[in-house]
PDB file of N, CA and C in Angstrom:
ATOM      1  N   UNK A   1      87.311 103.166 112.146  1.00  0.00           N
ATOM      2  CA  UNK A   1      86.571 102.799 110.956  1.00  0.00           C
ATOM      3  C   UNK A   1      87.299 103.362 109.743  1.00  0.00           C
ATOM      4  N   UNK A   2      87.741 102.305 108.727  1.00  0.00           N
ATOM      5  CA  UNK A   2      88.039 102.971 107.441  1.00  0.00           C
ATOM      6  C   UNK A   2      87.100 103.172 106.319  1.00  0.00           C
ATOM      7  N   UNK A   3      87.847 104.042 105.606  1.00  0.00           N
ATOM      8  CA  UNK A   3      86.364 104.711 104.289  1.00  0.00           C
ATOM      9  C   UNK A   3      86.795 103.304 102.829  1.00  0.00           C
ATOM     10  N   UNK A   4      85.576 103.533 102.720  1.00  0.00           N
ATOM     11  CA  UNK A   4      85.649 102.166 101.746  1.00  0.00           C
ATOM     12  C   UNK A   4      86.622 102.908 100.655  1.00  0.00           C
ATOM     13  N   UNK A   5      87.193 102.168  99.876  1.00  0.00           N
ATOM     14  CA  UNK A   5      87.935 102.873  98.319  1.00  0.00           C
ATOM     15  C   UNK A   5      87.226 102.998  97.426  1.00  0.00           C
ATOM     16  N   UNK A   6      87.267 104.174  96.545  1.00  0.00           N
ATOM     17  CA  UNK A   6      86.131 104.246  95.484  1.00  0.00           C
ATOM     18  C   UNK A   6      85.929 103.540  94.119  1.00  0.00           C
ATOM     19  N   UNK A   7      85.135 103.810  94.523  1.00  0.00           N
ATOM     20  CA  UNK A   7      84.519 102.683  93.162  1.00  0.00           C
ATOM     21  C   UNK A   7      85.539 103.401  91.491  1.00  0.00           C
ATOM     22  N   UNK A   8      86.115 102.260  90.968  1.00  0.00           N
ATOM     23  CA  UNK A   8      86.619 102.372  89.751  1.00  0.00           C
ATOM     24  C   UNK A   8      86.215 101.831  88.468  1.00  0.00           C
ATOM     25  N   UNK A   9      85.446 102.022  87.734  1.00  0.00           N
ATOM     26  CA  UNK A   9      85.226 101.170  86.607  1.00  0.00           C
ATOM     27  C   UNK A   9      85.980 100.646  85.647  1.00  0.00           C
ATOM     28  N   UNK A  10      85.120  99.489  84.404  1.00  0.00           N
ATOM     29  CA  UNK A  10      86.172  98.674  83.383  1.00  0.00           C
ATOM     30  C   UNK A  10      84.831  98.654  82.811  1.00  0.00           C
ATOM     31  N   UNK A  11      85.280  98.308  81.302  1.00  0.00           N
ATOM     32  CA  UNK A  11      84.084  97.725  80.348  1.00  0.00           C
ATOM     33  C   UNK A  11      85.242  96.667  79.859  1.00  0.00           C
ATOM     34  N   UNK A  12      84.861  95.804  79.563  1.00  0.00           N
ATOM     35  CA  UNK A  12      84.888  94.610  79.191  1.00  0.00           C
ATOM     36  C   UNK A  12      85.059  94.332  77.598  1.00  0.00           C
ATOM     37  N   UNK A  13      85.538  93.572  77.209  1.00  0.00           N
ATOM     38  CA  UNK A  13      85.856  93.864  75.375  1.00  0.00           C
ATOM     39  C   UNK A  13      84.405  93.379  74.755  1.00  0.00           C
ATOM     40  N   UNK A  14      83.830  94.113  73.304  1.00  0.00           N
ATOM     41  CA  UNK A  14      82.647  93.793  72.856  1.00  0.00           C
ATOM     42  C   UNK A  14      82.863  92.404  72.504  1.00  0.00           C
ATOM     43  N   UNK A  15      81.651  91.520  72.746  1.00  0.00           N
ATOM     44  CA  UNK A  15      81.238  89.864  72.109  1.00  0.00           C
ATOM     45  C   UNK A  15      80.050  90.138  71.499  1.00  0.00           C
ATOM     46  N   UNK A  16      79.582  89.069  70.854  1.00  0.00           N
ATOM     47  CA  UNK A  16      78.368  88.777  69.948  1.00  0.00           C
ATOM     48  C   UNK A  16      77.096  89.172  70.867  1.00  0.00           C
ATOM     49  N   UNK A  17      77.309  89.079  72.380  1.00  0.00           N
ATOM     50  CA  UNK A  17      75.859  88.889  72.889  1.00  0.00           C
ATOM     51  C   UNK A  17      75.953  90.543  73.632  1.00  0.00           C
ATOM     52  N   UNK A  18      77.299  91.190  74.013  1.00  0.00           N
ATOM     53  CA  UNK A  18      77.442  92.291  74.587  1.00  0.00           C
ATOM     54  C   UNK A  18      78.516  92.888  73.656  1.00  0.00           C
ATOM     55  N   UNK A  19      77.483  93.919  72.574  1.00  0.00           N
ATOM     56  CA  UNK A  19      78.596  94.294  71.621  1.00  0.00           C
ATOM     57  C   UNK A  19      78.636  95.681  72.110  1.00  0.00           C
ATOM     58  N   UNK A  20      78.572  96.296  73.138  1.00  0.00           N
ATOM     59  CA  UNK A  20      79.605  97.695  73.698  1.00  0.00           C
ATOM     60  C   UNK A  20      80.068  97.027  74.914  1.00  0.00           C
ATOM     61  N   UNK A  21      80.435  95.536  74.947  1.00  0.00           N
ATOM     62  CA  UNK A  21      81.038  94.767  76.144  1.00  0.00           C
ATOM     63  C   UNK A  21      80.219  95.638  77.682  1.00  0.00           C
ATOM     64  N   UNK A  22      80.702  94.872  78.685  1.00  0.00           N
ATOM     65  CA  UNK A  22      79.958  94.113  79.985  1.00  0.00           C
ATOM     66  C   UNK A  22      80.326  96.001  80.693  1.00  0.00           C
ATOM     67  N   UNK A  23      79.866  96.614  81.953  1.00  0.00           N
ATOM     68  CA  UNK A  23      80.261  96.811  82.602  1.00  0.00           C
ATOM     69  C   UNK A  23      80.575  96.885  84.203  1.00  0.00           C
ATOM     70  N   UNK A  24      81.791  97.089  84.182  1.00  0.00           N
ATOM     71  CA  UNK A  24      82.423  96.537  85.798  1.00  0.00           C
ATOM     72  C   UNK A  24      82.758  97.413  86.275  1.00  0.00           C
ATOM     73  N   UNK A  25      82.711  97.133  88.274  1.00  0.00           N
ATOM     74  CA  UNK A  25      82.706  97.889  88.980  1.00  0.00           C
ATOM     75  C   UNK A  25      84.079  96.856  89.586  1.00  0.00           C
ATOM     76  N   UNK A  26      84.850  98.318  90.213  1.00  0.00           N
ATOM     77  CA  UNK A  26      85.656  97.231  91.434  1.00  0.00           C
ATOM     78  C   UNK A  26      85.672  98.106  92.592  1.00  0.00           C
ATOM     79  N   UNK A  27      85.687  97.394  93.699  1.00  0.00           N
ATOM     80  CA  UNK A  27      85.563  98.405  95.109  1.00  0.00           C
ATOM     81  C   UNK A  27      86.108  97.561  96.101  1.00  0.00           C
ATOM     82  N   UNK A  28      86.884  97.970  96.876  1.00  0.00           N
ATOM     83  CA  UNK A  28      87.514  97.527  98.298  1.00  0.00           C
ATOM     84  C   UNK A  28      88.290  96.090  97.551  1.00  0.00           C
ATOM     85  N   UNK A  29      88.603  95.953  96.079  1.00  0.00           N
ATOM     86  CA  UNK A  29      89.749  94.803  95.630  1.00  0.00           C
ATOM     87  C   UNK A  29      88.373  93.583  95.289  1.00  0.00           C
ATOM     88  N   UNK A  30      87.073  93.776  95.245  1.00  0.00           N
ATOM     89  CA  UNK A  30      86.342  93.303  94.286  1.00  0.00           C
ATOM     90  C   UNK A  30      85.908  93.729  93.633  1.00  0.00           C
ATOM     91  N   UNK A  31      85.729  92.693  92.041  1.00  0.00           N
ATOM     92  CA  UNK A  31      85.227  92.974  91.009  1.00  0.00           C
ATOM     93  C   UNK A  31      83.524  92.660  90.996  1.00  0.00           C
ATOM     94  N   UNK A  32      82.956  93.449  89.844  1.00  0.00           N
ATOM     95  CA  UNK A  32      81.386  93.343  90.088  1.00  0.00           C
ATOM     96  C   UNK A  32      81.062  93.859  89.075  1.00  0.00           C
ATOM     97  N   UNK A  33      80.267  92.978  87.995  1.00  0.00           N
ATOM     98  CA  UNK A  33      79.634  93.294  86.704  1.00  0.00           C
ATOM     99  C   UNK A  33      78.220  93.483  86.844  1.00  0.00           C
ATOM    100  N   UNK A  34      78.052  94.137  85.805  1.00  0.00           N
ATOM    101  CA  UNK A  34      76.347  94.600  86.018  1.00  0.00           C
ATOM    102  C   UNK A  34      75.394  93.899  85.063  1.00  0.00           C
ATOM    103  N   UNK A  35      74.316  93.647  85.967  1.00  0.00           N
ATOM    104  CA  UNK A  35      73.737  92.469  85.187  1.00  0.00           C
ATOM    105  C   UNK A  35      72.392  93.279  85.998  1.00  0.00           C
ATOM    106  N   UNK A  36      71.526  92.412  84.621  1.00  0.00           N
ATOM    107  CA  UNK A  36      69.945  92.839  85.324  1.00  0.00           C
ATOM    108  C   UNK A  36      69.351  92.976  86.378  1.00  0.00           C
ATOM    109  N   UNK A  37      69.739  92.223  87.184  1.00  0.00           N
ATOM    110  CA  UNK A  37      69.021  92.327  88.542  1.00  0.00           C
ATOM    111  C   UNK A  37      70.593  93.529  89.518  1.00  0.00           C
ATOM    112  N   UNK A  38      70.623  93.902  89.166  1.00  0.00           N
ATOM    113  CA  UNK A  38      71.702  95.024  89.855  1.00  0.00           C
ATOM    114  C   UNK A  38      73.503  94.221  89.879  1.00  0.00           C
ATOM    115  N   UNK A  39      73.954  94.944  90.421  1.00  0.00           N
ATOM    116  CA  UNK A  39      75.835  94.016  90.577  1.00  0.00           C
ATOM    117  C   UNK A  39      75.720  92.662  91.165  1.00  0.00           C
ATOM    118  N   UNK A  40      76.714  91.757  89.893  1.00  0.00           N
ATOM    119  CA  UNK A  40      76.845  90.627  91.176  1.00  0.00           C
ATOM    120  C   UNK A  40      78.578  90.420  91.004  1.00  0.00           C
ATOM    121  N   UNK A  41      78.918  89.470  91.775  1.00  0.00           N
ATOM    122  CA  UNK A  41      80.369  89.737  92.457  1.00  0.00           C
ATOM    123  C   UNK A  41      80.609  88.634  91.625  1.00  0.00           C
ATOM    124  N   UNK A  42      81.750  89.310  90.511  1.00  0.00           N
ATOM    125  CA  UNK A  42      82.469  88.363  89.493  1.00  0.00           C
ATOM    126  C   UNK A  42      83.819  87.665  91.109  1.00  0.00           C
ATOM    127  N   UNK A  43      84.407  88.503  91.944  1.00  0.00           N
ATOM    128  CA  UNK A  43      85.392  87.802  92.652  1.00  0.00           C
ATOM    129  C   UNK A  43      86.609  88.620  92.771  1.00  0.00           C
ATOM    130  N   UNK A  44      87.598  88.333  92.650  1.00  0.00           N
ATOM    131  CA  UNK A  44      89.137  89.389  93.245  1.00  0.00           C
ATOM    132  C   UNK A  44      89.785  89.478  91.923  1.00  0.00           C
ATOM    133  N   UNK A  45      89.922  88.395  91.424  1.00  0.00           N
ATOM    134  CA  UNK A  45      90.550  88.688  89.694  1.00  0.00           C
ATOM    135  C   UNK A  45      89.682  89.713  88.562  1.00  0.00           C
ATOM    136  N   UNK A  46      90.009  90.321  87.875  1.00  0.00           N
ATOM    137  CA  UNK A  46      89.460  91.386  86.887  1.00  0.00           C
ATOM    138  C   UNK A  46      89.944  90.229  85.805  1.00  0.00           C
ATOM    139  N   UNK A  47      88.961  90.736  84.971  1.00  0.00           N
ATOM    140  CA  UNK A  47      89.562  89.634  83.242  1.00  0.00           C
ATOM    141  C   UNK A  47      90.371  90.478  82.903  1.00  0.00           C
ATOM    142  N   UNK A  48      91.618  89.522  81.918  1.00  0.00           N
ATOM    143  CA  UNK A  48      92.628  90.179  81.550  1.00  0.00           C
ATOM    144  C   UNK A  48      92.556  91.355  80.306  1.00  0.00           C
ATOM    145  N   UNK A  49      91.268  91.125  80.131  1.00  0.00           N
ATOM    146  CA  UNK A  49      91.088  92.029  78.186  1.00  0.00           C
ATOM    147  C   UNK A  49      90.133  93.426  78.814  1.00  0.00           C
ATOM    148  N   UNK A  50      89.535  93.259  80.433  1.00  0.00           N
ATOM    149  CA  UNK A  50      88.794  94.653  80.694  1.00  0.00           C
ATOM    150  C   UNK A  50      90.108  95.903  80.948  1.00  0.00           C
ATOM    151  N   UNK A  51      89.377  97.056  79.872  1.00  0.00           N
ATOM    152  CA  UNK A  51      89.739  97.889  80.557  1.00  0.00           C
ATOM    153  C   UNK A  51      89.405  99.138  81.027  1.00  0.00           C
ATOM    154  N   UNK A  52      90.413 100.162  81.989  1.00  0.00           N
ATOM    155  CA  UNK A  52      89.890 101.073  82.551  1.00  0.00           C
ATOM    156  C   UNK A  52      89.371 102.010  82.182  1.00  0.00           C
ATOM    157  N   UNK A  53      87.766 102.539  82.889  1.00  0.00           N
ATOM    158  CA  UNK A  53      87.124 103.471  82.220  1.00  0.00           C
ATOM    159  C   UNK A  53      86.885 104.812  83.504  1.00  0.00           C
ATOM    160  N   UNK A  54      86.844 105.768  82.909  1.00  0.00           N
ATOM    161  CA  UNK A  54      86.249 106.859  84.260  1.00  0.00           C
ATOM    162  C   UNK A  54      85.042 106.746  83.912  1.00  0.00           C
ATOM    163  N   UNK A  55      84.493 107.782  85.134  1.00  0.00           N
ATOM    164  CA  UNK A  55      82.945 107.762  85.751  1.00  0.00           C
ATOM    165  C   UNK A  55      82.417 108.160  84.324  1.00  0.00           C
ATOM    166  N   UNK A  56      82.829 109.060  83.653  1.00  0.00           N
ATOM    167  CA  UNK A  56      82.242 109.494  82.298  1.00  0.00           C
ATOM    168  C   UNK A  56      81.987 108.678  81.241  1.00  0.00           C
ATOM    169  N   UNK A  57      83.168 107.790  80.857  1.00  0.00           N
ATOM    170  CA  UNK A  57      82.502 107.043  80.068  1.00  0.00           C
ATOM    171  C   UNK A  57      81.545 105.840  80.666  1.00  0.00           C
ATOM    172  N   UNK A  58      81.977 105.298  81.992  1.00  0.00           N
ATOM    173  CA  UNK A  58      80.761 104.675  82.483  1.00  0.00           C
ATOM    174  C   UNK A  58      79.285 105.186  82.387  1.00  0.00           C
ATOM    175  N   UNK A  59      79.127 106.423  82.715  1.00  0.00           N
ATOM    176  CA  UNK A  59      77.869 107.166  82.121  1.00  0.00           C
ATOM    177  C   UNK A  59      77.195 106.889  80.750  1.00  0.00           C
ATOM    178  N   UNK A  60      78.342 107.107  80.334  1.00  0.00           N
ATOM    179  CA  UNK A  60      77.574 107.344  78.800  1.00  0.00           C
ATOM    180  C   UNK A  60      77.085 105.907  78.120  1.00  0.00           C
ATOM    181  N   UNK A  61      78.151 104.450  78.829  1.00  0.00           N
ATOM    182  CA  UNK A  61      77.693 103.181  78.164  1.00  0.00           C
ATOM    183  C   UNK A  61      76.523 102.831  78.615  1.00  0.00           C
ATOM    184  N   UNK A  62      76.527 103.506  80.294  1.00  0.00           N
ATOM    185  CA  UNK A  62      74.898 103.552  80.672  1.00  0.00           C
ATOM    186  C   UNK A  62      74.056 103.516  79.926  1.00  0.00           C
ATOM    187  N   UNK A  63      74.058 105.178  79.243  1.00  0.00           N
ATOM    188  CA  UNK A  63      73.065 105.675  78.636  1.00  0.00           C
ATOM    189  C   UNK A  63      72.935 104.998  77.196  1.00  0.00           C
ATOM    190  N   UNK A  64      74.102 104.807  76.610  1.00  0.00           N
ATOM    191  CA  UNK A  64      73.872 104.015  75.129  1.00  0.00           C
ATOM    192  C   UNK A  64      73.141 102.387  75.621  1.00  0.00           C
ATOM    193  N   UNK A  65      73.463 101.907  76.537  1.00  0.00           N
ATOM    194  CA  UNK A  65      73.201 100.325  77.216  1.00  0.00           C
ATOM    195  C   UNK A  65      71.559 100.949  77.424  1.00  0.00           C
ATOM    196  N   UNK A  66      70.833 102.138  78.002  1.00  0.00           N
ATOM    197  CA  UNK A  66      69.683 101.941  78.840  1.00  0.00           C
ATOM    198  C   UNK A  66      69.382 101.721  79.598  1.00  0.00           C
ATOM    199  N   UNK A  67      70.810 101.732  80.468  1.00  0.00           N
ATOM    200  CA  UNK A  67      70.541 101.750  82.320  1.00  0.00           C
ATOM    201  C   UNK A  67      70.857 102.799  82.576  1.00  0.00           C
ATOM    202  N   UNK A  68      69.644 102.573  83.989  1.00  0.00           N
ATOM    203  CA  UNK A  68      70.332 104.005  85.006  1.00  0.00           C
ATOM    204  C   UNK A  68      71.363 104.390  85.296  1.00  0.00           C
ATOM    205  N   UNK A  69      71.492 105.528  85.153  1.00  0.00           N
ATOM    206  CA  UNK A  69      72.781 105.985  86.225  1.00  0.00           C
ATOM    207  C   UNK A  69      72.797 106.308  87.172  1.00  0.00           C
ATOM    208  N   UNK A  70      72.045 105.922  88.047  1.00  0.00           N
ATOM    209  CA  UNK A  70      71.822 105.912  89.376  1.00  0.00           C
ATOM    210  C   UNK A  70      72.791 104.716  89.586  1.00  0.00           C
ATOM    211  N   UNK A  71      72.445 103.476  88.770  1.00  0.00           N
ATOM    212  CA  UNK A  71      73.327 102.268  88.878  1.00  0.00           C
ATOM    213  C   UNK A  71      74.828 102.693  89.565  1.00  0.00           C
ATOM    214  N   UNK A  72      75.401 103.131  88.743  1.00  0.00           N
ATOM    215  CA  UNK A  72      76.939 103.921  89.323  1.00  0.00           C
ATOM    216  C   UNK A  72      77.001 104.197  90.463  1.00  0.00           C
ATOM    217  N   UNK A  73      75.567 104.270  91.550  1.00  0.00           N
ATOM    218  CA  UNK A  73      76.247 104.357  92.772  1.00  0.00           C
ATOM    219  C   UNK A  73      75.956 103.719  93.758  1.00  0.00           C
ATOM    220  N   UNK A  74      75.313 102.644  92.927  1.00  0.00           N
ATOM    221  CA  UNK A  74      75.252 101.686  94.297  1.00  0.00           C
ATOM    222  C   UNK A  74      75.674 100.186  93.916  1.00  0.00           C
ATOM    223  N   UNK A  75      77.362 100.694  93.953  1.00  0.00           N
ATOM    224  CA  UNK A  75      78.341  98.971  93.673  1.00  0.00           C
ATOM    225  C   UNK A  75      78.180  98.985  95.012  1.00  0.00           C
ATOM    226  N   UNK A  76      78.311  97.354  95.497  1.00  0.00           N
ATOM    227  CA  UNK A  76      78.114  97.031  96.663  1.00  0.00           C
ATOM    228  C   UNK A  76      79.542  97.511  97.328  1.00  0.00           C
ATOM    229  N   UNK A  77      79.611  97.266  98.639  1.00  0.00           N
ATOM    230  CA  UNK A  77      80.721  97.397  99.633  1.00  0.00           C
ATOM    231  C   UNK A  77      80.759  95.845 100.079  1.00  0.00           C
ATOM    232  N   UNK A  78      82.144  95.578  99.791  1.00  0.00           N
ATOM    233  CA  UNK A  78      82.289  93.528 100.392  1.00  0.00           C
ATOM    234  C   UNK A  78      81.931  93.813 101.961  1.00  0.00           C
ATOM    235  N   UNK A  79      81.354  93.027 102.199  1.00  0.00           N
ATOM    236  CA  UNK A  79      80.941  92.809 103.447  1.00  0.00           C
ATOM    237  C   UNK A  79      79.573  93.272 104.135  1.00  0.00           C
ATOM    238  N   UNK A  80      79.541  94.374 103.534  1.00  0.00           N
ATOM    239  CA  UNK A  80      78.039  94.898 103.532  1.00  0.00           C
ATOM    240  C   UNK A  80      76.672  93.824 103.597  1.00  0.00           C
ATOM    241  N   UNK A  81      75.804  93.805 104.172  1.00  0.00           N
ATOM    242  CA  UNK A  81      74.807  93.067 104.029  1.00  0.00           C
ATOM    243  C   UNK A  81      73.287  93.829 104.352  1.00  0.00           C
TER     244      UNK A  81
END
């Protein structure tokens, strides 16, 4: 059995409708943005304008955004069901 790879984050560049832009999870070579109802699987490509964030500032867009940070730890695992 191998250990999954850890989760790495991205935020996404600010737009009109997400002005501290989107944030993304990637794990085991998928990507996964966070959306209201918890992560859903953007797919294997990352957009070309996200970029890399550590666990810290993922925290904090949390907290400026108003989500949990609990969120941060439950990006899915591909295959998982």
């Amino acid at each position: 059995m191998t250990r999954s790879e850890a989760v790495r984050f991205l935020r996404t560049e600010p737009s009109m409708a997400f002005t501290e832009g989107r944030l993304l999870a990637l794990r085991d070579g998928v990507v996964y943005v966070l959306a209201p109802d918890g992560w859903a699987r953007l797919g294997r490509e990352r957009p070309s304008t996200a970029v890399w964030i550590d666990r810290e500032a993922a925290e904090d867009w949390c907290e400026l955004e108003g989500w949990d940070l609990h969120l941060l730890d439950t990006v899915p695992t591909p295959g998982a069901f």
